[in-house]
PDB file of N, CA and C in Angstrom:
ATOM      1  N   UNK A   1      16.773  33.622  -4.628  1.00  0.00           N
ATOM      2  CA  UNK A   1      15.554  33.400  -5.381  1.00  0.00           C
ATOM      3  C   UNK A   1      15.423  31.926  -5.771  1.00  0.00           C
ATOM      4  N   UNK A   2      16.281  31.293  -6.348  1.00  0.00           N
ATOM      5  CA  UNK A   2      16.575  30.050  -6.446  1.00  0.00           C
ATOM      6  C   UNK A   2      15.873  29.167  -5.209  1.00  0.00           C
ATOM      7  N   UNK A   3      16.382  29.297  -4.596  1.00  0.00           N
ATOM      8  CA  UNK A   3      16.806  28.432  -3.157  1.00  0.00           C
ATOM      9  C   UNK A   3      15.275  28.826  -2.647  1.00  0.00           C
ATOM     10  N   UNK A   4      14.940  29.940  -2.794  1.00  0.00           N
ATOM     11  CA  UNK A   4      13.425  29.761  -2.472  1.00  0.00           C
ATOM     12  C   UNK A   4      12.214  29.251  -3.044  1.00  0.00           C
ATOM     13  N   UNK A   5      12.634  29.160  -4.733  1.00  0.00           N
ATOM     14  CA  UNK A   5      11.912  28.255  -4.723  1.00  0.00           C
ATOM     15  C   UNK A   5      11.837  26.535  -5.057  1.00  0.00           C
ATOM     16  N   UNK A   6      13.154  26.575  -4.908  1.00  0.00           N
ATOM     17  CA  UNK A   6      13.601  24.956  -4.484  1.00  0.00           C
ATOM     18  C   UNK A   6      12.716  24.569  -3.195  1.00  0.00           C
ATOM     19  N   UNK A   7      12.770  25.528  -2.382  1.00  0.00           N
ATOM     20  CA  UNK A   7      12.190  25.141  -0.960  1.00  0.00           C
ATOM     21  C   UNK A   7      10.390  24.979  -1.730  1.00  0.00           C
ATOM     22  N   UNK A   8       9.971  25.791  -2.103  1.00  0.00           N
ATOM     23  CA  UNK A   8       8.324  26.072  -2.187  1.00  0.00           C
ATOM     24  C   UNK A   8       8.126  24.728  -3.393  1.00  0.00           C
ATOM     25  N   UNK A   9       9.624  24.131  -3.700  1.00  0.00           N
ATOM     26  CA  UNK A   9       9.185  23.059  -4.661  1.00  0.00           C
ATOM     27  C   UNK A   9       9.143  21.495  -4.145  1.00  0.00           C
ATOM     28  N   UNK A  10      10.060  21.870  -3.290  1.00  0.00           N
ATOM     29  CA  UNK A  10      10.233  20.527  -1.830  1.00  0.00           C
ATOM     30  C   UNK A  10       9.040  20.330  -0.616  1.00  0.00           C
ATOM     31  N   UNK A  11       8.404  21.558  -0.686  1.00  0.00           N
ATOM     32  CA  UNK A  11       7.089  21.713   0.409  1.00  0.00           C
ATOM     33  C   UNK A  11       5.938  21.350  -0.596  1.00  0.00           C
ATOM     34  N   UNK A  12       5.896  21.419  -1.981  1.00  0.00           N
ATOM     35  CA  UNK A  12       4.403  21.113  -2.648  1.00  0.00           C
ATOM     36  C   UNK A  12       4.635  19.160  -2.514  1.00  0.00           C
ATOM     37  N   UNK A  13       6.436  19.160  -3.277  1.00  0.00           N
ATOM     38  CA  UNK A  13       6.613  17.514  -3.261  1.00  0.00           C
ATOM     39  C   UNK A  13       5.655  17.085  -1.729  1.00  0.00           C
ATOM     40  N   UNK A  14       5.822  17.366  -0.802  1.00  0.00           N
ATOM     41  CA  UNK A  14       5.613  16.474   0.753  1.00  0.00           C
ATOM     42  C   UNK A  14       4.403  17.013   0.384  1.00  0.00           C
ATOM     43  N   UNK A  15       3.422  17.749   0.031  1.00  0.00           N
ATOM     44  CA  UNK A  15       2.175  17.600   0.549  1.00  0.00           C
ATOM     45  C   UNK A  15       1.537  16.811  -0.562  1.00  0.00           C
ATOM     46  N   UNK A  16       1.852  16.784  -1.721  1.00  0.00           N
ATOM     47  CA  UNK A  16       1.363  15.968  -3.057  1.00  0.00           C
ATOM     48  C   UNK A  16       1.519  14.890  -2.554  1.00  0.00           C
ATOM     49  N   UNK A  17       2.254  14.091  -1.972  1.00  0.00           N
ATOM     50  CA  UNK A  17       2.869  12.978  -1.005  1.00  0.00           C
ATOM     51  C   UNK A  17       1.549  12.165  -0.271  1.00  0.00           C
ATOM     52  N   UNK A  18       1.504  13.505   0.823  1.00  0.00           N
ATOM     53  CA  UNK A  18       0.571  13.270   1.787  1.00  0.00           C
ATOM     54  C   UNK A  18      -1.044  13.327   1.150  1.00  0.00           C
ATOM     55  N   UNK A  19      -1.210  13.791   0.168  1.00  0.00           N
ATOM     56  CA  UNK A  19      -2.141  13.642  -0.349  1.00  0.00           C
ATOM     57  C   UNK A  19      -2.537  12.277  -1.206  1.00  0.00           C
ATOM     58  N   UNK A  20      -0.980  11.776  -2.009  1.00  0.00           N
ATOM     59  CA  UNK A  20      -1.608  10.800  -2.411  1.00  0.00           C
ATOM     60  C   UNK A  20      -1.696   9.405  -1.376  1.00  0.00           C
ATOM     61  N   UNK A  21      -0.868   9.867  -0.649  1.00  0.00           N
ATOM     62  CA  UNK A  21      -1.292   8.641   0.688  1.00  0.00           C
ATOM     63  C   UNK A  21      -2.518   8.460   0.785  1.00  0.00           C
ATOM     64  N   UNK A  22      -3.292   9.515   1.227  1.00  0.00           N
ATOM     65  CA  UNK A  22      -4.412   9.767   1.777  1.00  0.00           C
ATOM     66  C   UNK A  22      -5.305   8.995   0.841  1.00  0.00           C
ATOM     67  N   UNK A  23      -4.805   9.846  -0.733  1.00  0.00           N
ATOM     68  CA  UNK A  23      -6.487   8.920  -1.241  1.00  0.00           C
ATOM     69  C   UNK A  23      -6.067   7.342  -1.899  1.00  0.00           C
ATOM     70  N   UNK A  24      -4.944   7.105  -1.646  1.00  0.00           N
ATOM     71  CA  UNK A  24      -4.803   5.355  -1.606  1.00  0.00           C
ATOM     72  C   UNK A  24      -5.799   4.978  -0.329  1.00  0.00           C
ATOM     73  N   UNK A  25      -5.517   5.446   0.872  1.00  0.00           N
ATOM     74  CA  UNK A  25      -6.190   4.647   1.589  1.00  0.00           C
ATOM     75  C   UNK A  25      -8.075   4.644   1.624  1.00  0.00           C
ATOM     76  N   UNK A  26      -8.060   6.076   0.946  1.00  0.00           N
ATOM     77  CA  UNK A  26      -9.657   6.070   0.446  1.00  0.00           C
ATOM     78  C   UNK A  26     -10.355   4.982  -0.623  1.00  0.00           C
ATOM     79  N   UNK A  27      -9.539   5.273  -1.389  1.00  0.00           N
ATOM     80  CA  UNK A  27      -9.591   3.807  -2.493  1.00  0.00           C
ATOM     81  C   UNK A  27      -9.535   2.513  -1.664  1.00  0.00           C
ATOM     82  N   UNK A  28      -8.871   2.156  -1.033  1.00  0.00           N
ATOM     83  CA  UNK A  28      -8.350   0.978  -0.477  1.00  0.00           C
ATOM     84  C   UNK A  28      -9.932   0.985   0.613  1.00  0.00           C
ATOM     85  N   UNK A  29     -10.466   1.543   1.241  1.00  0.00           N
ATOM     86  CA  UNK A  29     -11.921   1.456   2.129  1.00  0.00           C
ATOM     87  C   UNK A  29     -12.793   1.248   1.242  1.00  0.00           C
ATOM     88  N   UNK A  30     -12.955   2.206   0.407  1.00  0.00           N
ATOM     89  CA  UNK A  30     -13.895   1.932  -0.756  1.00  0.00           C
ATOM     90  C   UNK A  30     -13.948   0.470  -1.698  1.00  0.00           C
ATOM     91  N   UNK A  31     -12.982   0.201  -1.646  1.00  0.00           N
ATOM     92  CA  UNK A  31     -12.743  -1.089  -2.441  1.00  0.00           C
ATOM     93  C   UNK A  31     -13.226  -2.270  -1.391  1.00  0.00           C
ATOM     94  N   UNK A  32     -12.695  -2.392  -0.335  1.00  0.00           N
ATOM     95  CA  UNK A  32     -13.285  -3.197   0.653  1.00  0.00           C
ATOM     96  C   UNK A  32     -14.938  -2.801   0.823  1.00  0.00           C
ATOM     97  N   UNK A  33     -15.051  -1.726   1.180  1.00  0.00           N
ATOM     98  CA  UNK A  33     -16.882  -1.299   1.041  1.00  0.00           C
ATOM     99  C   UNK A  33     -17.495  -2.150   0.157  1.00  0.00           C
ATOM    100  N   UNK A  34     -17.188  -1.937  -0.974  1.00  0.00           N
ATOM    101  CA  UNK A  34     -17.726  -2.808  -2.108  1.00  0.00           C
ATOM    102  C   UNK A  34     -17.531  -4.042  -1.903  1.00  0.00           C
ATOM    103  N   UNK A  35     -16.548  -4.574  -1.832  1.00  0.00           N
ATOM    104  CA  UNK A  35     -16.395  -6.269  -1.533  1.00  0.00           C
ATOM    105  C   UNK A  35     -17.084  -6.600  -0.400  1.00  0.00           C
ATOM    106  N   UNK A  36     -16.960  -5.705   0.929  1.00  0.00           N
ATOM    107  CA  UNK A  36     -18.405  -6.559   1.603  1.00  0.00           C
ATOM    108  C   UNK A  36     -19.711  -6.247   1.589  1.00  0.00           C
ATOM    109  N   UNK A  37     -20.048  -5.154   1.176  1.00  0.00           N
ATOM    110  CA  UNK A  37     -21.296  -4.864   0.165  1.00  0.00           C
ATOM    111  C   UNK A  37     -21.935  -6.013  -0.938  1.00  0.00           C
ATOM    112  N   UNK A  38     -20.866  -6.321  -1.665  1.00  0.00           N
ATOM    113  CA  UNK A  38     -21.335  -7.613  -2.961  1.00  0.00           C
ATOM    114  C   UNK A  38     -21.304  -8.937  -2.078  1.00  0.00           C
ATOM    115  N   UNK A  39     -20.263  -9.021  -0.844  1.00  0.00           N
ATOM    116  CA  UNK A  39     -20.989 -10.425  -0.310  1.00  0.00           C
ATOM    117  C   UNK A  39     -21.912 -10.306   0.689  1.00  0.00           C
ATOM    118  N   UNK A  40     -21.983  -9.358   0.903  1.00  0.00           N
ATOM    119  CA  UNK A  40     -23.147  -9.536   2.290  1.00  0.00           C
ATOM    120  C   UNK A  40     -24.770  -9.865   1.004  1.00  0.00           C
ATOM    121  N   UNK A  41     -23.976  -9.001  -0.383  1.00  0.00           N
ATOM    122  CA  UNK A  41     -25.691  -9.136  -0.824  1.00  0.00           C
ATOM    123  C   UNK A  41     -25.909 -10.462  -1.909  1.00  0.00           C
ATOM    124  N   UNK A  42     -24.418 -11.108  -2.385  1.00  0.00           N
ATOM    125  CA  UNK A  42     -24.631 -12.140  -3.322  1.00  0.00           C
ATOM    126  C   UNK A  42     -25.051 -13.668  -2.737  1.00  0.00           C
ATOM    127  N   UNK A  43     -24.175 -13.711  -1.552  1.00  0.00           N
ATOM    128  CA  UNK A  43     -24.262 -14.578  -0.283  1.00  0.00           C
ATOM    129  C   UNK A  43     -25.772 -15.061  -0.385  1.00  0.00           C
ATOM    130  N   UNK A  44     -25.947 -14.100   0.713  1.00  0.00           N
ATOM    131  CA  UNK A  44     -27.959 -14.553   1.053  1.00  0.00           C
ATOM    132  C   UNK A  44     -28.027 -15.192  -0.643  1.00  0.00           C
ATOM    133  N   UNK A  45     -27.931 -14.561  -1.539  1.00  0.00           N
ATOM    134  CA  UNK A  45     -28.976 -14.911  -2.602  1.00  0.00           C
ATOM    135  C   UNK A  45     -28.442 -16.371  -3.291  1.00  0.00           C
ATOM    136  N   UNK A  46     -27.373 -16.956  -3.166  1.00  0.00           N
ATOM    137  CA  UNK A  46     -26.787 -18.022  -3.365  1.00  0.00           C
ATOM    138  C   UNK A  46     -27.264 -19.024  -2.603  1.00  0.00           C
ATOM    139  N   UNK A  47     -27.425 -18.753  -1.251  1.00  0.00           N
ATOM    140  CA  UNK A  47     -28.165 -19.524  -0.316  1.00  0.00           C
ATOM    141  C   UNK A  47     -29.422 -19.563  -0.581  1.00  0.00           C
ATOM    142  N   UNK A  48     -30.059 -18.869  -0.973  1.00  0.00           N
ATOM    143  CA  UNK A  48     -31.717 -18.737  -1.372  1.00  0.00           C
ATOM    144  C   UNK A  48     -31.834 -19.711  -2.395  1.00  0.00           C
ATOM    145  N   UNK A  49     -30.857 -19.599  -3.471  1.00  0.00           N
ATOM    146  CA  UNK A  49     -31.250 -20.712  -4.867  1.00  0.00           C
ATOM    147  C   UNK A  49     -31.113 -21.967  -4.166  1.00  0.00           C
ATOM    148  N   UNK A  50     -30.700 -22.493  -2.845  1.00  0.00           N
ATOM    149  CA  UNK A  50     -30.815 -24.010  -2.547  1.00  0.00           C
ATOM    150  C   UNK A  50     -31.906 -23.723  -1.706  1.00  0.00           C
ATOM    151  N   UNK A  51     -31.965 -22.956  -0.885  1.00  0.00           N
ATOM    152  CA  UNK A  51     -33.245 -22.754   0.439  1.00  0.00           C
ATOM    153  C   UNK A  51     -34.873 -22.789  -0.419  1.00  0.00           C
ATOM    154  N   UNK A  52     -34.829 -22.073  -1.486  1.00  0.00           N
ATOM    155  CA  UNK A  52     -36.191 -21.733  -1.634  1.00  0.00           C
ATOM    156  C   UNK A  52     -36.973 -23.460  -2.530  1.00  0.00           C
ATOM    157  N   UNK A  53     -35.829 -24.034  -3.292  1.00  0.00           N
ATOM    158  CA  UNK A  53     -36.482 -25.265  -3.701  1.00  0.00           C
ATOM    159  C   UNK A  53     -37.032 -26.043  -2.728  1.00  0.00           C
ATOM    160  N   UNK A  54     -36.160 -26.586  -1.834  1.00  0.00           N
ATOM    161  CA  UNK A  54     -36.175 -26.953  -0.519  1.00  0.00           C
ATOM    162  C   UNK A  54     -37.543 -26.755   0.320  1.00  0.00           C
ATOM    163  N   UNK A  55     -38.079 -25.671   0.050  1.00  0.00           N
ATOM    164  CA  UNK A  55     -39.160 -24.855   0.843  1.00  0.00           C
ATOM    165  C   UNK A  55     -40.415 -25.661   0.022  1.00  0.00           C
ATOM    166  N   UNK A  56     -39.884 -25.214  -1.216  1.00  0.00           N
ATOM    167  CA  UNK A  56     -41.067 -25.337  -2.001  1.00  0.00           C
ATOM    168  C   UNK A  56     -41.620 -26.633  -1.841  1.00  0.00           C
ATOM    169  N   UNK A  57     -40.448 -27.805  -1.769  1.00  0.00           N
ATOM    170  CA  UNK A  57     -40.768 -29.100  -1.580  1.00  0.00           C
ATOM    171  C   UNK A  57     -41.560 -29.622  -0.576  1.00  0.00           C
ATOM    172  N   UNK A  58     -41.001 -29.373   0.254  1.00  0.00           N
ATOM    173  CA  UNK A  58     -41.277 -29.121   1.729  1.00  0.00           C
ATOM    174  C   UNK A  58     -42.988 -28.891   1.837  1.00  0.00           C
ATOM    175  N   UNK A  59     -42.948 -27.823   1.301  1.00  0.00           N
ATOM    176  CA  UNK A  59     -44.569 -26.695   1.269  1.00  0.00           C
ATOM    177  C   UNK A  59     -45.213 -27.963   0.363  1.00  0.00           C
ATOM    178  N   UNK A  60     -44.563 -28.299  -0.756  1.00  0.00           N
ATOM    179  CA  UNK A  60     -45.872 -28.567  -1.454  1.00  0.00           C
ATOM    180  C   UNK A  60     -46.177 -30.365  -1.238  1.00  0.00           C
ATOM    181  N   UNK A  61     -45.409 -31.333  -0.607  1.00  0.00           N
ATOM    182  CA  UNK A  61     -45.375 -32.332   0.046  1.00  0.00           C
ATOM    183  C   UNK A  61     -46.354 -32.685   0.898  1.00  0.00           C
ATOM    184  N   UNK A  62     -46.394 -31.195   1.922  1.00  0.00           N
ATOM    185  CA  UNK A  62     -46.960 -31.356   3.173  1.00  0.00           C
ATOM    186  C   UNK A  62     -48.985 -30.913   2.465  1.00  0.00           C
ATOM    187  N   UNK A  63     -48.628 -30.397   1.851  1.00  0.00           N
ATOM    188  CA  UNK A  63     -49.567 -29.875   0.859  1.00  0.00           C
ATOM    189  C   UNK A  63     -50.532 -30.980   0.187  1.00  0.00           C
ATOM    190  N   UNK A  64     -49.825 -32.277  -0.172  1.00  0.00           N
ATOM    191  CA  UNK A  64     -50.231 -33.152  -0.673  1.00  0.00           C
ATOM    192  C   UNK A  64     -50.638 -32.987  -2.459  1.00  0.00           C
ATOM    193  N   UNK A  65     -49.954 -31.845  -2.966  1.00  0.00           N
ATOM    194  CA  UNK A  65     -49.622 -31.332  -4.055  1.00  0.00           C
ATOM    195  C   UNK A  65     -49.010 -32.708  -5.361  1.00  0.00           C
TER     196      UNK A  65
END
């Protein structure tokens, strides 16, 4: 009786195991998701605060503004 459930206590250890493997590496995608999610979208807009003055100048120059 023992010994059996030493065993049924050694088979939950390995799958609790394999489970928390699993959702490290879910975390670990997700975390990257987000990081190139926030630069694909902070990027452009960092570039925009020099591009759009630029434009404006540009526009309103030619404009004779």
């Amino acid at each position: 009786m023992e010994q059996e459930i030493l065993n049924k206590l050694k088979a939950q250890d390995e799958l609790l195991q394999k489970v928390y493997e699993s959702s490290e590496k879910t975390r670990k995608y997700f975390m990257w998701t987000l990081y190139i999610t926030l630069a694909l979208f902070v990027l452009p807009l960092i570039g925009l605060m020099f591009v759009v003055p630029v434009l404006l100048s540009t526009m309103s120059s030619s404009l004779g503004l």
